[in-house]
C-alpha atoms as a PDB file:
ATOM      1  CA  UNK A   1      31.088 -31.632  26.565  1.00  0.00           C
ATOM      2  CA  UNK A   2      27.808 -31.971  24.466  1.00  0.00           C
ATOM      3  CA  UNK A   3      26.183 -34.830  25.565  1.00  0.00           C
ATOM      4  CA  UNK A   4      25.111 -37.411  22.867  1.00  0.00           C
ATOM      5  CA  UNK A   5      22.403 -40.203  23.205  1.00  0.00           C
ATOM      6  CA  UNK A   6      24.099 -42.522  26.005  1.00  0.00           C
ATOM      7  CA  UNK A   7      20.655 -44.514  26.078  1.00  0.00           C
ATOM      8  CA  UNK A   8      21.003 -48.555  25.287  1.00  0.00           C
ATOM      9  CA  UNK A   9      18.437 -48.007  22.085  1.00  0.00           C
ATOM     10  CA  UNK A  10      20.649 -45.973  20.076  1.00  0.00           C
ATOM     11  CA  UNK A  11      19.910 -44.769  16.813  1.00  0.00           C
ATOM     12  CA  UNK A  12      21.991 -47.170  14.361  1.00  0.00           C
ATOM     13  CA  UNK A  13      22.872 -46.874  10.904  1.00  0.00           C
ATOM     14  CA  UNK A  14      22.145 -43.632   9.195  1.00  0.00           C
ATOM     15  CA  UNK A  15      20.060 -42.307  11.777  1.00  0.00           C
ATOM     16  CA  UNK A  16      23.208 -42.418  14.229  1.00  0.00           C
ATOM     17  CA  UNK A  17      25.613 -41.251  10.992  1.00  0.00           C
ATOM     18  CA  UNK A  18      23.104 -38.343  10.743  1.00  0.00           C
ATOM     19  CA  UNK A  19      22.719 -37.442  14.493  1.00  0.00           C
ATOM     20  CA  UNK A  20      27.230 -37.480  14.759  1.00  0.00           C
ATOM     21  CA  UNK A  21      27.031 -35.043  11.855  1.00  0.00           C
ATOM     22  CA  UNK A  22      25.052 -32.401  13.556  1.00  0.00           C
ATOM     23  CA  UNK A  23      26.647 -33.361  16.340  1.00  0.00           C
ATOM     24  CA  UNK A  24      29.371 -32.454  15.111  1.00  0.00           C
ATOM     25  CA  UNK A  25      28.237 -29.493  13.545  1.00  0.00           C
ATOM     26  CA  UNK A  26      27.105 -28.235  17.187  1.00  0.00           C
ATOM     27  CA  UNK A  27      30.410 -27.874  18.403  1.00  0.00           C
ATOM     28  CA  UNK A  28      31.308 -24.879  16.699  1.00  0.00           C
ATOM     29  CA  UNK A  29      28.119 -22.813  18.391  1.00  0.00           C
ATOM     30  CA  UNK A  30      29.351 -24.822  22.043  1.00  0.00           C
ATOM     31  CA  UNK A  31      33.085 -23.688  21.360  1.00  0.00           C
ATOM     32  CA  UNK A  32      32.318 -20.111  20.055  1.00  0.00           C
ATOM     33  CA  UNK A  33      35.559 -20.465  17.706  1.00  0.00           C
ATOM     34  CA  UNK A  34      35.927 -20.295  13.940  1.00  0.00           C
ATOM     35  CA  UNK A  35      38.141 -22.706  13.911  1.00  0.00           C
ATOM     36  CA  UNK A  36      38.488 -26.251  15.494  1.00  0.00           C
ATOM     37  CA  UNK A  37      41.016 -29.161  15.092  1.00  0.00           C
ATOM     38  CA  UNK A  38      39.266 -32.993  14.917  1.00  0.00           C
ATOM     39  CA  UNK A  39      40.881 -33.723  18.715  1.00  0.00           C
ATOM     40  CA  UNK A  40      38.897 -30.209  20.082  1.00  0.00           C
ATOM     41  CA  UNK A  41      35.793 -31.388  18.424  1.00  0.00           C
ATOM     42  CA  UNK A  42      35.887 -34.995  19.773  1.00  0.00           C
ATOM     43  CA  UNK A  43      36.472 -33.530  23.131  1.00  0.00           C
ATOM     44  CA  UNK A  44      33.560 -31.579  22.923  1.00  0.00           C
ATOM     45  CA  UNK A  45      30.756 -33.856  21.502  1.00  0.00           C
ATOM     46  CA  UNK A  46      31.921 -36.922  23.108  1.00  0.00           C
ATOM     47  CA  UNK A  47      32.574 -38.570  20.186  1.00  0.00           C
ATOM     48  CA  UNK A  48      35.924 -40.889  18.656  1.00  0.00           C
ATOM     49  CA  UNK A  49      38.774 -39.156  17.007  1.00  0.00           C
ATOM     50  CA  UNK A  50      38.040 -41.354  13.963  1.00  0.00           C
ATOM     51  CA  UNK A  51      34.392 -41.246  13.669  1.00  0.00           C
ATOM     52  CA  UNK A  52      34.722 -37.097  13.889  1.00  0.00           C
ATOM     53  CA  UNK A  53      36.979 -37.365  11.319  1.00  0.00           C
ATOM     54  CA  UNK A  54      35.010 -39.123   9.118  1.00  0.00           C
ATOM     55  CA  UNK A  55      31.880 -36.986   9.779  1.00  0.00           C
ATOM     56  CA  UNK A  56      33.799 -33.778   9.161  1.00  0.00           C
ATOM     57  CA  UNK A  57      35.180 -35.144   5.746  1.00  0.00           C
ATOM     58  CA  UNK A  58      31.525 -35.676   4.493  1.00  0.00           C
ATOM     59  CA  UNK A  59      30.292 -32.398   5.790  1.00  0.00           C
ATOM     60  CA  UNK A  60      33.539 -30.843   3.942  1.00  0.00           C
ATOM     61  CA  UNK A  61      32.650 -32.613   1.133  1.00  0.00           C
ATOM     62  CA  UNK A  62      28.618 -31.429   1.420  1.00  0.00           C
ATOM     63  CA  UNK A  63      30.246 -27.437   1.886  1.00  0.00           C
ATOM     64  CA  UNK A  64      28.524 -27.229   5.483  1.00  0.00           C
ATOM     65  CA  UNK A  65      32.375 -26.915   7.257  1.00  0.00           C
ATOM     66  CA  UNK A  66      35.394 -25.930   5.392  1.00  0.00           C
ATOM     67  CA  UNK A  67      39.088 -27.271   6.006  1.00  0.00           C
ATOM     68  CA  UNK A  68      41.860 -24.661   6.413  1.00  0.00           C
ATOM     69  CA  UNK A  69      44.837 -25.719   4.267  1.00  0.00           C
ATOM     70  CA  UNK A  70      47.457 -24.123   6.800  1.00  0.00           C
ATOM     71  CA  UNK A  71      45.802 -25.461   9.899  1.00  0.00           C
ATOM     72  CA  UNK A  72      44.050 -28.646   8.689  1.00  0.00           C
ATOM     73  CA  UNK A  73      41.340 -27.001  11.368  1.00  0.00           C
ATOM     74  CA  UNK A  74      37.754 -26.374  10.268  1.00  0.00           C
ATOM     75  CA  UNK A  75      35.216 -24.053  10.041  1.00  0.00           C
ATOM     76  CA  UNK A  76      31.302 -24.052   9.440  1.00  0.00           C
ATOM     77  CA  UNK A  77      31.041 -23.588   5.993  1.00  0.00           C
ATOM     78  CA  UNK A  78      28.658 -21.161   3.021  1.00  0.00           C
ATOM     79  CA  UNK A  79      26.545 -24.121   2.668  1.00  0.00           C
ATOM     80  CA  UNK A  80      25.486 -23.286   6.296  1.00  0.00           C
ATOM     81  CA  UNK A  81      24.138 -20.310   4.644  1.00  0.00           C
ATOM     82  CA  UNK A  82      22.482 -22.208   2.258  1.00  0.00           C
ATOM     83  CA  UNK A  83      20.733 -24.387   4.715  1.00  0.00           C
ATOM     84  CA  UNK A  84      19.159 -21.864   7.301  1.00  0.00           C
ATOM     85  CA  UNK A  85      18.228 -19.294   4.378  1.00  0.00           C
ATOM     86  CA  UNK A  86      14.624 -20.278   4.342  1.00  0.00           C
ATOM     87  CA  UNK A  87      14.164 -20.200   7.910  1.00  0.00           C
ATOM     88  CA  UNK A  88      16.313 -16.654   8.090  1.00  0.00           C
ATOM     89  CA  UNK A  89      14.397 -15.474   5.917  1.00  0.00           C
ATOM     90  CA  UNK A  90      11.023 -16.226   7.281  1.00  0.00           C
ATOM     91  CA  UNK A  91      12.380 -14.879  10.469  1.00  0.00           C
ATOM     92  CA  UNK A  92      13.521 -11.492   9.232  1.00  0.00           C
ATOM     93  CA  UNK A  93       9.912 -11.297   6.985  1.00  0.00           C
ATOM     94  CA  UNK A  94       7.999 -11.866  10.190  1.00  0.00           C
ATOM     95  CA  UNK A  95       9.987  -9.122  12.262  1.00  0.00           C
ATOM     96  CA  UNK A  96       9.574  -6.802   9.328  1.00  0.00           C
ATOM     97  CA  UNK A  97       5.692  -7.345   8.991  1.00  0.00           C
ATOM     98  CA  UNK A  98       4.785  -6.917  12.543  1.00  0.00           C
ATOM     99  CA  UNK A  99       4.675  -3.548  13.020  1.00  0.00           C
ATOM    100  CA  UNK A 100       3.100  -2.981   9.794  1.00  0.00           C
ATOM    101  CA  UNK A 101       0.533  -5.458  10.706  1.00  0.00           C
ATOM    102  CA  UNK A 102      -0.787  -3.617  13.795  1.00  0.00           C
ATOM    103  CA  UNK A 103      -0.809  -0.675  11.765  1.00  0.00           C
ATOM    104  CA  UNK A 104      -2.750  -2.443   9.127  1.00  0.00           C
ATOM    105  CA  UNK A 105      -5.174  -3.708  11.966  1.00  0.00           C
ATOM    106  CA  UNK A 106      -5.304  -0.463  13.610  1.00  0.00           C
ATOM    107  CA  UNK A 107      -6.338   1.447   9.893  1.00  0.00           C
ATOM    108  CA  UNK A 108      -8.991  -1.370   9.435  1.00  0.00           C
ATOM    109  CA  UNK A 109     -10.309  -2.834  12.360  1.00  0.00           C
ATOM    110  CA  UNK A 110      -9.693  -6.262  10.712  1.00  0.00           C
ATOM    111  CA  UNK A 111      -7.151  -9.207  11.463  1.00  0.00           C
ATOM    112  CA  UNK A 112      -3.626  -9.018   9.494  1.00  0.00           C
ATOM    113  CA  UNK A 113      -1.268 -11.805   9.373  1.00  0.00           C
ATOM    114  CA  UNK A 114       1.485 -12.435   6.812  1.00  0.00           C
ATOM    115  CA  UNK A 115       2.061 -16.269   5.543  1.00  0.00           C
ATOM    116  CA  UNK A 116       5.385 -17.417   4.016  1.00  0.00           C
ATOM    117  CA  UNK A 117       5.621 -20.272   0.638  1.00  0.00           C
ATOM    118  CA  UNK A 118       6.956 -24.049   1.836  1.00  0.00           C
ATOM    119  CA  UNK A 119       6.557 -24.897  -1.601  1.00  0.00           C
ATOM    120  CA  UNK A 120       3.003 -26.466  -1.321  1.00  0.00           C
ATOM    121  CA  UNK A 121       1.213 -24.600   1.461  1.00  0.00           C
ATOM    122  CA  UNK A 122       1.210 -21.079   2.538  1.00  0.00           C
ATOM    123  CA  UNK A 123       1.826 -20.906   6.289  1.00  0.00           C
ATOM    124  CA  UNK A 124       0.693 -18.154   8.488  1.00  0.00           C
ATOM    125  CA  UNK A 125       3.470 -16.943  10.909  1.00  0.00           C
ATOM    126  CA  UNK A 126       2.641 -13.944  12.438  1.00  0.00           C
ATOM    127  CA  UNK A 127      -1.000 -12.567  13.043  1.00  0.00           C
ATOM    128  CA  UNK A 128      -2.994  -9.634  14.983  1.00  0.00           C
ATOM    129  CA  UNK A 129      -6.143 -10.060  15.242  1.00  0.00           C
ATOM    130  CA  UNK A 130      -9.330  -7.497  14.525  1.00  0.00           C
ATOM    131  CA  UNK A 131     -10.903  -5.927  17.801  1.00  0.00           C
ATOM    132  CA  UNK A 132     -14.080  -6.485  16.750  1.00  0.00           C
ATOM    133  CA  UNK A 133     -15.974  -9.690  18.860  1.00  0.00           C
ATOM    134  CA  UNK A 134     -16.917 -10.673  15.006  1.00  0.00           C
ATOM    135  CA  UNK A 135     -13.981 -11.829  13.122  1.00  0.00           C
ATOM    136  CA  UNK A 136     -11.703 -13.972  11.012  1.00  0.00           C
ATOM    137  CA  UNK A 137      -8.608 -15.110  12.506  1.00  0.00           C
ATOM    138  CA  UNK A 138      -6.167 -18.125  12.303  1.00  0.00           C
ATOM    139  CA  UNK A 139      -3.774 -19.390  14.556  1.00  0.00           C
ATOM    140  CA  UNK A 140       0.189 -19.359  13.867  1.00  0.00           C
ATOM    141  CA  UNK A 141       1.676 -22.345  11.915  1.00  0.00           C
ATOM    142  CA  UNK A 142      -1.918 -22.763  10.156  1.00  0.00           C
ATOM    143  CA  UNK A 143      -1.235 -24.040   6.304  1.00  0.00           C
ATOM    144  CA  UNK A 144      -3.677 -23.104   3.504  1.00  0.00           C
ATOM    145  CA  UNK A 145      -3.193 -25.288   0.054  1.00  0.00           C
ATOM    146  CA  UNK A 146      -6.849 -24.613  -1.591  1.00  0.00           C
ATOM    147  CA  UNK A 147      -6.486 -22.706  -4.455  1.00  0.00           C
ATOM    148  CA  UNK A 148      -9.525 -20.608  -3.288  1.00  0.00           C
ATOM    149  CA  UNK A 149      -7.241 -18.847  -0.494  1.00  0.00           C
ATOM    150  CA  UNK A 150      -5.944 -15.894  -1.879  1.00  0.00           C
ATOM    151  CA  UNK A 151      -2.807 -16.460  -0.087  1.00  0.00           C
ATOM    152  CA  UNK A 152      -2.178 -19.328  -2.111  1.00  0.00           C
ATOM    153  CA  UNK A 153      -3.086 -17.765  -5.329  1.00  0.00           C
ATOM    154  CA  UNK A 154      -0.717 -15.038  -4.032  1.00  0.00           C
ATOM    155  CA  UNK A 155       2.168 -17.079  -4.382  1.00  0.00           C
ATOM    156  CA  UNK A 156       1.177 -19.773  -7.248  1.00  0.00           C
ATOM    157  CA  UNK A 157       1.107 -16.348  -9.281  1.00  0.00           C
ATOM    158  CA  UNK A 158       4.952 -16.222  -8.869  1.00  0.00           C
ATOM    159  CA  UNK A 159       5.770 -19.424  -9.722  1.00  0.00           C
ATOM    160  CA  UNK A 160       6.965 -21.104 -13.415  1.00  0.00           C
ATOM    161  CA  UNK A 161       4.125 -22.142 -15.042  1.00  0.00           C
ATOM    162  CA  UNK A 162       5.644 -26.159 -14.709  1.00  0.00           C
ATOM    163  CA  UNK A 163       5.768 -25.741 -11.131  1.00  0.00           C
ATOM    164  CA  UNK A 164       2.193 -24.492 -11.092  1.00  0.00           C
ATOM    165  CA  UNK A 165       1.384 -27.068 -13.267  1.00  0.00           C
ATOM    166  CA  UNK A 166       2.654 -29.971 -11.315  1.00  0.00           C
ATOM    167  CA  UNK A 167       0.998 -28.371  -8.215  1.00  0.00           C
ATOM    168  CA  UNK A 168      -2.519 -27.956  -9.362  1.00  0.00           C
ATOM    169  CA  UNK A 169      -2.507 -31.318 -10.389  1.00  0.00           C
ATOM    170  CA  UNK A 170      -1.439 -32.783  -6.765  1.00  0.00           C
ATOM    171  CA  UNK A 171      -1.076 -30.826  -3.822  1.00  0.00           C
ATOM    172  CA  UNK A 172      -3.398 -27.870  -4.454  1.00  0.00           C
ATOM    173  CA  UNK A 173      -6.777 -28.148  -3.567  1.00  0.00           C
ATOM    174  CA  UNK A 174      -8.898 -26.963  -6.673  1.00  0.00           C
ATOM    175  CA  UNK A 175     -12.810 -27.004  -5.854  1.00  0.00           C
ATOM    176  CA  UNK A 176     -13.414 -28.626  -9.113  1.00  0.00           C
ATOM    177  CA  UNK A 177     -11.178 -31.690 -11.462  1.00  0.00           C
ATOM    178  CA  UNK A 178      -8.056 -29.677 -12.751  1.00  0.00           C
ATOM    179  CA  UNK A 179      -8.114 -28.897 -16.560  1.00  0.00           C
ATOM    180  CA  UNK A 180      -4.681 -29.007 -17.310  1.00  0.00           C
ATOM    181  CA  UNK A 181      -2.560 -25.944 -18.871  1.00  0.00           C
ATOM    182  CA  UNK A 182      -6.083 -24.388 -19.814  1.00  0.00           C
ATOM    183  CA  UNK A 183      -7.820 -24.451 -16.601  1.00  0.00           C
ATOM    184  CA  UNK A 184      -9.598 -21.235 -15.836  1.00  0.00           C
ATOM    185  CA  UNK A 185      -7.007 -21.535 -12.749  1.00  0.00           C
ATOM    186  CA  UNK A 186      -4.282 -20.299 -15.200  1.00  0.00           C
ATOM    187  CA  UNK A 187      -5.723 -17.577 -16.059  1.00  0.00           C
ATOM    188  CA  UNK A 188      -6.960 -16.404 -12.674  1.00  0.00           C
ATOM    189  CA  UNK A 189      -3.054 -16.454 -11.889  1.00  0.00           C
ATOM    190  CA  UNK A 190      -2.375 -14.389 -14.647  1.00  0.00           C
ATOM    191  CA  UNK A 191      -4.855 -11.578 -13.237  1.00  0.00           C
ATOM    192  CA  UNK A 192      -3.195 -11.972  -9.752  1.00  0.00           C
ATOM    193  CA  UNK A 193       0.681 -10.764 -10.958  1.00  0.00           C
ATOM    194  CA  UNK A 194      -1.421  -7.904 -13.166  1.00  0.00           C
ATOM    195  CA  UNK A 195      -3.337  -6.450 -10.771  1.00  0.00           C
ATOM    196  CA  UNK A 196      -0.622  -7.083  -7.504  1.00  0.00           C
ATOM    197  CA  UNK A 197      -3.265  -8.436  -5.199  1.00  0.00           C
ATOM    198  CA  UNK A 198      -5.891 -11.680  -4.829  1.00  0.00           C
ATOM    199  CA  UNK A 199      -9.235 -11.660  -3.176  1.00  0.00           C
ATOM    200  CA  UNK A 200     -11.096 -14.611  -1.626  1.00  0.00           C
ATOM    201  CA  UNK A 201     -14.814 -13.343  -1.420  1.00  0.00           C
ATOM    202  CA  UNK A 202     -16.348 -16.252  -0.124  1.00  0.00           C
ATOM    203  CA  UNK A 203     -14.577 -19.221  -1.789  1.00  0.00           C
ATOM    204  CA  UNK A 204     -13.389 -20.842   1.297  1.00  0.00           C
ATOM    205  CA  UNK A 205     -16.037 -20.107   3.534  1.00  0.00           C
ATOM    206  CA  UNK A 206     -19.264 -18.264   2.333  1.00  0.00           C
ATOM    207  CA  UNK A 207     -18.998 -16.289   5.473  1.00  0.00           C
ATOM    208  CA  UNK A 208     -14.701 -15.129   5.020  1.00  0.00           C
ATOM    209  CA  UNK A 209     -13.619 -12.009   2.814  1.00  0.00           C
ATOM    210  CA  UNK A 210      -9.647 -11.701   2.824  1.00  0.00           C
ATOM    211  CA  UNK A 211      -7.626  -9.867   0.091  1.00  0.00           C
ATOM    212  CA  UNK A 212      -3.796 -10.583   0.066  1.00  0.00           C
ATOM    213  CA  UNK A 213      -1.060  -8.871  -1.382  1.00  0.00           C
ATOM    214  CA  UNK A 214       3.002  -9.912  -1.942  1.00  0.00           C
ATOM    215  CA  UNK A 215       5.562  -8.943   0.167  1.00  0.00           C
ATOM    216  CA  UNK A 216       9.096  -8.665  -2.839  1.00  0.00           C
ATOM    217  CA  UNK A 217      12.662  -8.707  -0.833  1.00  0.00           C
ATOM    218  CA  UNK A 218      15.704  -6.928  -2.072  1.00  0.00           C
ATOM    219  CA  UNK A 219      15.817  -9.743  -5.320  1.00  0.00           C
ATOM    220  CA  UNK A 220      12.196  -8.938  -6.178  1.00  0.00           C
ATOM    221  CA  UNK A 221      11.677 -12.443  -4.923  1.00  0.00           C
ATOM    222  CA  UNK A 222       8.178 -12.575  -3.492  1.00  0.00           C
ATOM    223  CA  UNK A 223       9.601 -14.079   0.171  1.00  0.00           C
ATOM    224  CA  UNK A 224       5.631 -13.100   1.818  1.00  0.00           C
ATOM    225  CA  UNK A 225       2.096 -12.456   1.535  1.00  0.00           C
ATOM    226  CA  UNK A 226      -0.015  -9.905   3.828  1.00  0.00           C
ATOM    227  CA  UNK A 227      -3.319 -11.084   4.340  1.00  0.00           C
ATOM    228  CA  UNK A 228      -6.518  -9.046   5.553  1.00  0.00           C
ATOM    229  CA  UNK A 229      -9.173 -11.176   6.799  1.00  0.00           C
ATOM    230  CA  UNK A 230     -12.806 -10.090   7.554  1.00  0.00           C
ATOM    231  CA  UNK A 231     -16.581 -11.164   7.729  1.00  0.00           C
ATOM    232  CA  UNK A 232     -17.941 -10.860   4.335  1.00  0.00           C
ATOM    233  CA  UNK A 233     -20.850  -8.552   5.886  1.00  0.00           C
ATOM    234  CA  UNK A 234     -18.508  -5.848   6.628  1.00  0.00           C
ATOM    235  CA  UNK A 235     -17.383  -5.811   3.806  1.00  0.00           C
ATOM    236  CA  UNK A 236     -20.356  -6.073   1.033  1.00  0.00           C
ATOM    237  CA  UNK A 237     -20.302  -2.636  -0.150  1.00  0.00           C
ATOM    238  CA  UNK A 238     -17.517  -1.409  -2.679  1.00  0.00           C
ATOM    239  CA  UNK A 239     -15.765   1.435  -0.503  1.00  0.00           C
ATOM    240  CA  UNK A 240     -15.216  -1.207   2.358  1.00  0.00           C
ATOM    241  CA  UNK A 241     -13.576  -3.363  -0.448  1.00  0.00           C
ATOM    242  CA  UNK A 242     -11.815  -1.047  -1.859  1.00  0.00           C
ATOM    243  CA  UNK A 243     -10.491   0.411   1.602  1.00  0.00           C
ATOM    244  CA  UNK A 244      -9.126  -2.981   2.383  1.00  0.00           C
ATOM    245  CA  UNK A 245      -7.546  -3.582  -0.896  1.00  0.00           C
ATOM    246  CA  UNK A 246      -5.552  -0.064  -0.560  1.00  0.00           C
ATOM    247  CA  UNK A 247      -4.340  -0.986   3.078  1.00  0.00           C
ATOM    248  CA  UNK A 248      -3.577  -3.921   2.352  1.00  0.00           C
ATOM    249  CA  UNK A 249      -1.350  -3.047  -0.713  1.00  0.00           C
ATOM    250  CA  UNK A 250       0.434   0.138   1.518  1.00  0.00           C
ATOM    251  CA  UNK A 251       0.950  -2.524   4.161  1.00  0.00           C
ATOM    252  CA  UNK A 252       2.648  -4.956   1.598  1.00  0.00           C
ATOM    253  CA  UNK A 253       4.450  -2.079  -0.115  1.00  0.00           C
ATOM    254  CA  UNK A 254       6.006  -1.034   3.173  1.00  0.00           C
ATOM    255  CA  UNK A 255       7.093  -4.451   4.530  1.00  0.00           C
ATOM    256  CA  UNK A 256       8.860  -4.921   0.956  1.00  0.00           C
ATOM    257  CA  UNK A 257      10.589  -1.630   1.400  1.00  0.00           C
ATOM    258  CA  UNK A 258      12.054  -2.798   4.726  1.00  0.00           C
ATOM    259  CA  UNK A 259      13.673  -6.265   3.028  1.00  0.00           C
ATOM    260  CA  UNK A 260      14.889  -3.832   0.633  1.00  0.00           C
ATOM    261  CA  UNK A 261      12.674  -4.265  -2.296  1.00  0.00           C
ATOM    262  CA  UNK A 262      12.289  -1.001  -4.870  1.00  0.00           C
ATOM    263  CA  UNK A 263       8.917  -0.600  -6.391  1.00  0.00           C
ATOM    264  CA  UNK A 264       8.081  -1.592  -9.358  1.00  0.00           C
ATOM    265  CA  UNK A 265      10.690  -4.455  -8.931  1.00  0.00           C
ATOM    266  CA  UNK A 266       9.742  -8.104  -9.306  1.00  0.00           C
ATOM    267  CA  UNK A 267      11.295 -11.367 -10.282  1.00  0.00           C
ATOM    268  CA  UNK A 268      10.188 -12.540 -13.680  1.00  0.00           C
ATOM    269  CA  UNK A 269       8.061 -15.480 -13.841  1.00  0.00           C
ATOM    270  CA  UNK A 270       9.771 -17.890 -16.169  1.00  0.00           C
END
C-alpha cells in the first residue's frame, strides 16, 4: 500500500486534492497493470472508495487516465504523454548528445555541453569539460537568459516573432533598454537561423568565447543547442574560430541525426 501523508499537519484544500490525484495516479506504476478498478486503487494508496472515485473522474476528465466502457476499470491515459514529453525529451536529447560531446571535446580540446529551452532560460544538462587547466565550464542545471549567450540567441532564433517579442521585453536580459520590434536584437536573430550557428565573443564575459549550434528532432523542432566554450585567447585567430564553428556544427548535425532529424529540415518560424 502506498503510503500517504499520515502526519497531523496535512495538506488541506487543494494542496491535499492535488497530492490524492497523483496519488492516485501512482498506483498504476505500484500495481504494474493497465487496468485498475476504484476498490484496487483505494487499496493501494490508502485512500476512501469515494474520494478515489472522485479523483479518478477529474483526471478522466483532464485525459491523464482513461475509463474502459466494458470494465468501468481505468487506465493512465495520452495526456500522460502529454505531460512527461518535455522531460522525455530532454532525457533522450541528453543521451543522444553525450557521446557526441566527448567527441566534440576530444576534436577540440574545449568544454561541450548541450542546454535544452524552458521557455525563458536555456539550461545546461549535460557537459564535458576541456582538459586544458585553462577553461570555460558550467555546472549542470546552470540557466542562461542574457541575450548575449549564444545559447539563448540559439533558441530565441526559433521562436515566433510575438514570443520573442514578449521575451525581450521581460525575461531576457538585453545589455542595453529593448527597442521594441526594431531592436538591433531582431535582426541579430535573423542572422542566427541564416547562418545555423551563434557566437558569443566576449559579450558575457570579456574573457569567454562559445559558439552554439541547434540540435532539430525528427519534427525539425529545434529540442537542443550544443555549445563550445573556450578562453577567448585560444581562440583570437580566425582558423581557431573557424575550427570550432565546423565542430561544433558536425557535432550538432550528428546529435540531430540520432533524434531523427534530415538535413536541411527545420520548423518554420511563424
Amino acid at each position: 500500500m502506498l503510503d500517504p501523508q499520515t502526519t497531523t499537519d496535512k495538506p488541506q484544500g487543494a494542496a491535499a486534492s492535488l497530492l490524492n490525484g497523483l496519488t492516485v495516479l501512482e498506483a498504476f506504476s505500484v500495481a504494474r497493470r493497465s487496468l485498475l478498478g476504484v476498490t484496487e486503487i483505494s487499496e493501494l494508496v490508502g485512500l476512501h472508495k469515494s474520494t478515489v472515485s472522485r479523483m479518478l473522474t477529474g483526471l478522466d476528465e483532464a485525459g491523464y487516465v482513461q475509463r474502459d466502457d466494458d470494465t468501468g476499470r481505468y487506465r493512465l491515459g495520452l495526456g500522460m504523454i502529454g505531460l512527461a514529453g518535455p522531460l522525455l525529451a530532454e532525457l533522450g536529447v541528453r543521451r543522444a548528445a553525450l557521446p557526441h560531446l566527448e567527441e566534440l571535446t576530444e576534436a577540440t580540446a574545449e568544454t561541450a555541453a548541450i542546454a535544452v529551452w524552458n521557455g525563458t532560460n536555456a539550461i545546461v544538462v549535460e557537459q564535458v569539460a576541456s582538459p586544458h587547466q585553462v577553461k570555460h565550464s558550467a555546472a549542470i542545471g546552470t540557466r542562461y537568459n542574457k541575450f548575449a549567450s549564444s545559447s539563448v540567441r540559439v533558441f530565441l532564433a526559433e521562436l515566433p516573432p510575438e514570443e520573442t517579442d514578449r521575451l525581450l521585453a521581460g525575461r531576457i536580459v538585453l545589455q542595453e533598454g529593448y527597442r521594441g520590434l526594431e531592436d538591433p536584437a531582431h535582426q541579430r536573430l535573423a542572422d542566427v537561423r541564416d547562418h545555423g550557428f551563434a557566437v558569443n565573443d566576449g559579450e558575457t564575459t570579456y574573457e569567454e568565447y562559445g559558439i552554439s549550434a541547434p540540435v532539430r528532432d525528427y519534427r525539425g523542432a529545434v529540442v537542443g543547442c550544443i555549445t563550445a566554450s573556450a578562453p577567448r585567447s585560444r581562440v583570437q585567430h580566425q582558423r581557431s574560430q573557424s575550427i570550432l564553428r565546423d565542430a561544433v556544427l558536425q557535432a550538432a548535425e550528428r546529435v540531430s541525426a540520432r533524434l531523427g532529424s534530415r538535413p536541411g529540415e527545420a520548423t518554420p518560424v511563424h
